[in-house]
PDB file of N, CA and C in Angstrom:
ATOM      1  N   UNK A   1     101.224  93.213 117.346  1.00  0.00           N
ATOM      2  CA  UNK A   1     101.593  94.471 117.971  1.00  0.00           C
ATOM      3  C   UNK A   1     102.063  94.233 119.410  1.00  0.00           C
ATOM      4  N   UNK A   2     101.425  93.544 119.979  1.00  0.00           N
ATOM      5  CA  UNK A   2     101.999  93.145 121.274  1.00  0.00           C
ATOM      6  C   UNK A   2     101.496  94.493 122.182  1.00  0.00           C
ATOM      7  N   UNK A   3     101.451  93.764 123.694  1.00  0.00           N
ATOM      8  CA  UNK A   3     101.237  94.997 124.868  1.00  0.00           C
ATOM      9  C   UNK A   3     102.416  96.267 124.835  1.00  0.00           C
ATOM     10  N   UNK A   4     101.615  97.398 124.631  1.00  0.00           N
ATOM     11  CA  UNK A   4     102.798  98.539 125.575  1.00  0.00           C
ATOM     12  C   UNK A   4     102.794  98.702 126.923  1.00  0.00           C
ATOM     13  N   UNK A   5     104.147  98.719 127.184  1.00  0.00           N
ATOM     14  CA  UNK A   5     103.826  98.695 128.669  1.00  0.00           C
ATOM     15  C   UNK A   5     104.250 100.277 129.102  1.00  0.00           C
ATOM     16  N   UNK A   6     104.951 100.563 128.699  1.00  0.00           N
ATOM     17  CA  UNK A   6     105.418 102.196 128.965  1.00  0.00           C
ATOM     18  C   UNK A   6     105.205 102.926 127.982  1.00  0.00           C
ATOM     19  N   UNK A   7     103.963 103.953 128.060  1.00  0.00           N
ATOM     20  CA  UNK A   7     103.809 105.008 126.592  1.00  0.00           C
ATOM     21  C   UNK A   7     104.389 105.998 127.711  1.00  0.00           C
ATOM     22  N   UNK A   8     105.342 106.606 126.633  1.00  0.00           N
ATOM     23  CA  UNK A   8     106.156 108.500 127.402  1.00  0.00           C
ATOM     24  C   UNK A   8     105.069 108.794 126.527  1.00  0.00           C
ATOM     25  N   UNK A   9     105.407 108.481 125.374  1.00  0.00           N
ATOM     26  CA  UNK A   9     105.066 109.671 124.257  1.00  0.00           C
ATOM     27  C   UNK A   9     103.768 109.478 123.644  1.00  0.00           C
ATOM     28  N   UNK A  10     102.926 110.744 123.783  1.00  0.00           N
ATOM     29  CA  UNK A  10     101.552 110.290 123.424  1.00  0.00           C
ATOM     30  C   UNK A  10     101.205 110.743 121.841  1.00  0.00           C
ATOM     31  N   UNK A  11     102.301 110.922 121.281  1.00  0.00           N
ATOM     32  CA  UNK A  11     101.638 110.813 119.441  1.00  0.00           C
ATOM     33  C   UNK A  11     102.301 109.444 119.431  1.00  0.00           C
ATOM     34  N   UNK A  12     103.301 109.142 120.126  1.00  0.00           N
ATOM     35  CA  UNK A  12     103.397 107.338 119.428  1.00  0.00           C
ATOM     36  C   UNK A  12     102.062 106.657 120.013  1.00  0.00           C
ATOM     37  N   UNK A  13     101.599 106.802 120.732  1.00  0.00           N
ATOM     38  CA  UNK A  13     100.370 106.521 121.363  1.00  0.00           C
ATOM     39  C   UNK A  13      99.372 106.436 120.491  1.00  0.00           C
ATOM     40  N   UNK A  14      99.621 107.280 120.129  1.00  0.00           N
ATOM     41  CA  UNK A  14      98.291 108.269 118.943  1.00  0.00           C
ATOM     42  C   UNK A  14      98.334 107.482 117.384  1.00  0.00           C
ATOM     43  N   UNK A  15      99.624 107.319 117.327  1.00  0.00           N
ATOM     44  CA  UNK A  15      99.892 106.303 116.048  1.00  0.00           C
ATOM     45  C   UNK A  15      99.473 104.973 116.213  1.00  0.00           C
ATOM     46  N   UNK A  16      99.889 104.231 117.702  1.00  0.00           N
ATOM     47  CA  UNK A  16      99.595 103.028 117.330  1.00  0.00           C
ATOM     48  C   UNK A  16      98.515 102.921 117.473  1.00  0.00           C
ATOM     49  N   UNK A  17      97.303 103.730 118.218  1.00  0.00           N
ATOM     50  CA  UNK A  17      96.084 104.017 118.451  1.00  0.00           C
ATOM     51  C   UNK A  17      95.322 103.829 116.848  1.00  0.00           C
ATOM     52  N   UNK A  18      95.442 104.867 116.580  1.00  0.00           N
ATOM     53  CA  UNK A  18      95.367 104.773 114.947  1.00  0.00           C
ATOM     54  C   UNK A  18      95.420 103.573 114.198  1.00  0.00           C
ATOM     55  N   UNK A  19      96.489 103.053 113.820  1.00  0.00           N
ATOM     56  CA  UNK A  19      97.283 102.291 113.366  1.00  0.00           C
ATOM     57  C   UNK A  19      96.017 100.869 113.433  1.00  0.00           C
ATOM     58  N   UNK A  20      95.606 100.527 115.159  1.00  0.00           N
ATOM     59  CA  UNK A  20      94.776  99.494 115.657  1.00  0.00           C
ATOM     60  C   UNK A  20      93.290  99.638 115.044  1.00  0.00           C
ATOM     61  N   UNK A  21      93.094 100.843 114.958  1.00  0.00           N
ATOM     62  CA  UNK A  21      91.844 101.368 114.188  1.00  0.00           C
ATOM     63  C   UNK A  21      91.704 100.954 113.261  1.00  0.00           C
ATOM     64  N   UNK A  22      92.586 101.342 112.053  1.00  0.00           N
ATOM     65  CA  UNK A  22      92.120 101.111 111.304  1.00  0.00           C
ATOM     66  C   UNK A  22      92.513  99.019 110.929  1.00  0.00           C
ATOM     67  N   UNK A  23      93.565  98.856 111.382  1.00  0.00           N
ATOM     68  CA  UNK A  23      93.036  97.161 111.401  1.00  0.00           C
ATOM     69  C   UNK A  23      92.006  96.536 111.432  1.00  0.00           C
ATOM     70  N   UNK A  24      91.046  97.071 112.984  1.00  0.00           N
ATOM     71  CA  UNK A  24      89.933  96.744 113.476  1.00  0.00           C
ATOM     72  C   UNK A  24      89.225  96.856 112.372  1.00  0.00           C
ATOM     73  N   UNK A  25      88.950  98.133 111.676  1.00  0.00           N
ATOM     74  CA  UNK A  25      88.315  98.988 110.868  1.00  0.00           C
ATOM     75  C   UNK A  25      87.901  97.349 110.028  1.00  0.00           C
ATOM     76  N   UNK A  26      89.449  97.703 109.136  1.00  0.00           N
ATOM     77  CA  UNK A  26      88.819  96.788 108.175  1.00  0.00           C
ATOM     78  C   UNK A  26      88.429  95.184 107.857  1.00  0.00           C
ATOM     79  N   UNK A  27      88.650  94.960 110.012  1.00  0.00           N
ATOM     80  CA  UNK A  27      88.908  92.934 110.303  1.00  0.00           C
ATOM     81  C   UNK A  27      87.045  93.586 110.627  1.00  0.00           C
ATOM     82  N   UNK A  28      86.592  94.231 111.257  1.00  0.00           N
ATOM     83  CA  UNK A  28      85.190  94.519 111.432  1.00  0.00           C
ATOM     84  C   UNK A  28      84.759  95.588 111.553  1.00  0.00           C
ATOM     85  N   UNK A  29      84.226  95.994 109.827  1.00  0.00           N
ATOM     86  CA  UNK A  29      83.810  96.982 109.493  1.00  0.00           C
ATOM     87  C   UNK A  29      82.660  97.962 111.217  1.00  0.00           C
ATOM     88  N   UNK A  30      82.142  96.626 111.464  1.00  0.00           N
ATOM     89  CA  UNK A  30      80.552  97.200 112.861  1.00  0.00           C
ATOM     90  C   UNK A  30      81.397  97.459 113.828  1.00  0.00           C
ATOM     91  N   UNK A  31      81.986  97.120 113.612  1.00  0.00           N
ATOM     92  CA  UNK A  31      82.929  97.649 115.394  1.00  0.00           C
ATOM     93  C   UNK A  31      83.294  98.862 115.252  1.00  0.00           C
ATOM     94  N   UNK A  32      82.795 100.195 116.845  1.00  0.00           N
ATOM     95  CA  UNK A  32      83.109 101.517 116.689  1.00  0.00           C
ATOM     96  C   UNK A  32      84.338 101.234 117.620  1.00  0.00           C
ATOM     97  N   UNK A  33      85.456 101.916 117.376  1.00  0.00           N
ATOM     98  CA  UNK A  33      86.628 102.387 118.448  1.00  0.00           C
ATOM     99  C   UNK A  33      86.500 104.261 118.335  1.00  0.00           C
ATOM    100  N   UNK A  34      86.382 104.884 119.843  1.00  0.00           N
ATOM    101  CA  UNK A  34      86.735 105.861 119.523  1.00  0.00           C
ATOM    102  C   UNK A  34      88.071 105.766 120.122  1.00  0.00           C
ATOM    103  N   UNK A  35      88.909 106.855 119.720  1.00  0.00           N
ATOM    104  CA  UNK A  35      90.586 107.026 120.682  1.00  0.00           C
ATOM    105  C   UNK A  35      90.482 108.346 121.324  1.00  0.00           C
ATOM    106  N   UNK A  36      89.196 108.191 122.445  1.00  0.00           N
ATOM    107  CA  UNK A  36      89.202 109.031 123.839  1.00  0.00           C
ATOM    108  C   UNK A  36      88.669 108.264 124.791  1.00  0.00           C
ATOM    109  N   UNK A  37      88.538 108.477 125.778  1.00  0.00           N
ATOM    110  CA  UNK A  37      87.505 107.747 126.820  1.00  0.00           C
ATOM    111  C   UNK A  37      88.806 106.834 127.491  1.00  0.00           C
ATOM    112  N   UNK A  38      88.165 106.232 128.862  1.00  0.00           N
ATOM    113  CA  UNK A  38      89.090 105.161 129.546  1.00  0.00           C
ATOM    114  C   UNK A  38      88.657 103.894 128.947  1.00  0.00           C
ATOM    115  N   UNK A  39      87.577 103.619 127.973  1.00  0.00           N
ATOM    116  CA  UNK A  39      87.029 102.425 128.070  1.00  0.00           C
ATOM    117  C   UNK A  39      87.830 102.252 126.694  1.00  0.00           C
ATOM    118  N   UNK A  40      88.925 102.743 125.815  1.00  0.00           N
ATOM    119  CA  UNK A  40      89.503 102.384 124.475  1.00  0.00           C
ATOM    120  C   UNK A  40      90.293 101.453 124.659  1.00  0.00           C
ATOM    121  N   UNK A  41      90.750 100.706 125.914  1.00  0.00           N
ATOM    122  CA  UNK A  41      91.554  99.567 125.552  1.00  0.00           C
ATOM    123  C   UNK A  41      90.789  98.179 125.867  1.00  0.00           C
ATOM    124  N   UNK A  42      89.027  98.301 126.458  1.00  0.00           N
ATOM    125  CA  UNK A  42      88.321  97.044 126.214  1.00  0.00           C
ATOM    126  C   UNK A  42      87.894  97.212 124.910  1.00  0.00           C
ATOM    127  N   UNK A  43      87.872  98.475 124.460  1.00  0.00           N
ATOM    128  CA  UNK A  43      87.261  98.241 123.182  1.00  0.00           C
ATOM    129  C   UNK A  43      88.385  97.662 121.937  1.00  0.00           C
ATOM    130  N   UNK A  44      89.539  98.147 122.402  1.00  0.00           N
ATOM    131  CA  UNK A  44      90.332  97.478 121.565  1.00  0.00           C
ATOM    132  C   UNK A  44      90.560  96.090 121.819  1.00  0.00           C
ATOM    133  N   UNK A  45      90.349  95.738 123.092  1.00  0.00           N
ATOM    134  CA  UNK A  45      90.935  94.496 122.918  1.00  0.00           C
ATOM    135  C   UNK A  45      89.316  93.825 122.291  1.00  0.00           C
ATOM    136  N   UNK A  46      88.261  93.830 122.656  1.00  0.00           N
ATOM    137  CA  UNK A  46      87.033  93.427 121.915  1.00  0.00           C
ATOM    138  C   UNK A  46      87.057  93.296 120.466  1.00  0.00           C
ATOM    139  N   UNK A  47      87.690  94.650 120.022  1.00  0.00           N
ATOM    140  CA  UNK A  47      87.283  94.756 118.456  1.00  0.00           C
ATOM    141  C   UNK A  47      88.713  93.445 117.623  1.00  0.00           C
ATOM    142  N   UNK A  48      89.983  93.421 118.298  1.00  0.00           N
ATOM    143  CA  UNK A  48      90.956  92.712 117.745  1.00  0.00           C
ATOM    144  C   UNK A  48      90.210  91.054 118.234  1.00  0.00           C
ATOM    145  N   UNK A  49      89.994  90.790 119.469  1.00  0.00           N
ATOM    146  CA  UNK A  49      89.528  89.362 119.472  1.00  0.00           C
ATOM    147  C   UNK A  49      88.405  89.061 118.305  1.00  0.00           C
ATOM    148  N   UNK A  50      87.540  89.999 118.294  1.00  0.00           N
ATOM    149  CA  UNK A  50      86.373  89.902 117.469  1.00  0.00           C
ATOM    150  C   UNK A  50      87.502  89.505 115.716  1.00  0.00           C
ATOM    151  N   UNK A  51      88.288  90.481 116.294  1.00  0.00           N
ATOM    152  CA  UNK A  51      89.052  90.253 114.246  1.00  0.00           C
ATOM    153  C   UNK A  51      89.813  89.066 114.675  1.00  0.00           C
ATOM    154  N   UNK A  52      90.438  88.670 115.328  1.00  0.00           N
ATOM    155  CA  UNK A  52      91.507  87.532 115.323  1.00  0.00           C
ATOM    156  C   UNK A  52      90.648  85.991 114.642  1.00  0.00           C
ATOM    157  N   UNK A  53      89.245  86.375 115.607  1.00  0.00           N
ATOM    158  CA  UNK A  53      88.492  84.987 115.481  1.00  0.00           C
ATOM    159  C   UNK A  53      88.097  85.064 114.095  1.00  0.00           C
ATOM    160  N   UNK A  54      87.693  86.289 113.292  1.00  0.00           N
ATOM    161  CA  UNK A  54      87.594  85.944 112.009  1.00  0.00           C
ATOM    162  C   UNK A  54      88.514  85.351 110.890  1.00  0.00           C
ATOM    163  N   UNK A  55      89.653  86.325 111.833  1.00  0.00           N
ATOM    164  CA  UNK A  55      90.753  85.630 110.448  1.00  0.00           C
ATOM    165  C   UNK A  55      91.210  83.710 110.790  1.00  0.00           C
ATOM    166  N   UNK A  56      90.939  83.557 111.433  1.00  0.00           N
ATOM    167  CA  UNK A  56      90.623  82.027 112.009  1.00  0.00           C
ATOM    168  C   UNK A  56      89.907  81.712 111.476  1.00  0.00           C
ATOM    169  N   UNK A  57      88.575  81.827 111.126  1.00  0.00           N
ATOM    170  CA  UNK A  57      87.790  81.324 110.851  1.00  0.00           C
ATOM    171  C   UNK A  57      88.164  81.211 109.518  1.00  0.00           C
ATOM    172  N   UNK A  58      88.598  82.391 108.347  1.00  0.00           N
ATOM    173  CA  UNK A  58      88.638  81.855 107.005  1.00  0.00           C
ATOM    174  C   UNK A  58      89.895  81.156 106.333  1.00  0.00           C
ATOM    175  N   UNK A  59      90.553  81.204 107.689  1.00  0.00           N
ATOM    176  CA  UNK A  59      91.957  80.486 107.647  1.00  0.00           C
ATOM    177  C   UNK A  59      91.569  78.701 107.104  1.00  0.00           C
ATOM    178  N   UNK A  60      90.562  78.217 108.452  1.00  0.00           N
ATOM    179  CA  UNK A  60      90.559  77.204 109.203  1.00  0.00           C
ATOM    180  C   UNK A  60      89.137  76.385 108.304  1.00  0.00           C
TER     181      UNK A  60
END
């Protein structure tokens, strides 16, 4: 997905918001994301490192 650097529009926001969710969702079921708060982009980036390292792991 790569960084956004300029959101105008906040349902594309809302989509890719989404979109990261449910990835997370199903790379780690325990991981909560909500999509309010200022703290949703450590949590995203937490919940995707947390998934990246798994899919590594059953890669590797």
């Amino acid at each position: 997905m790569g960084t956004v650097t300029r959101l105008t529009n906040k349902k594309r926001l809302r989509l890719i918001i989404q979109r990261t969710m449910r990835e997370a969702k199903k790379a780690d079921p325990d991981c909560m994301v909500y999509d309010t708060g200022p703290l949703i982009e450590e949590a995203f980036r937490q919940c995707r490192g947390r998934a990246e390292k798994r899919t590594k792991q059953k890669k590797g």
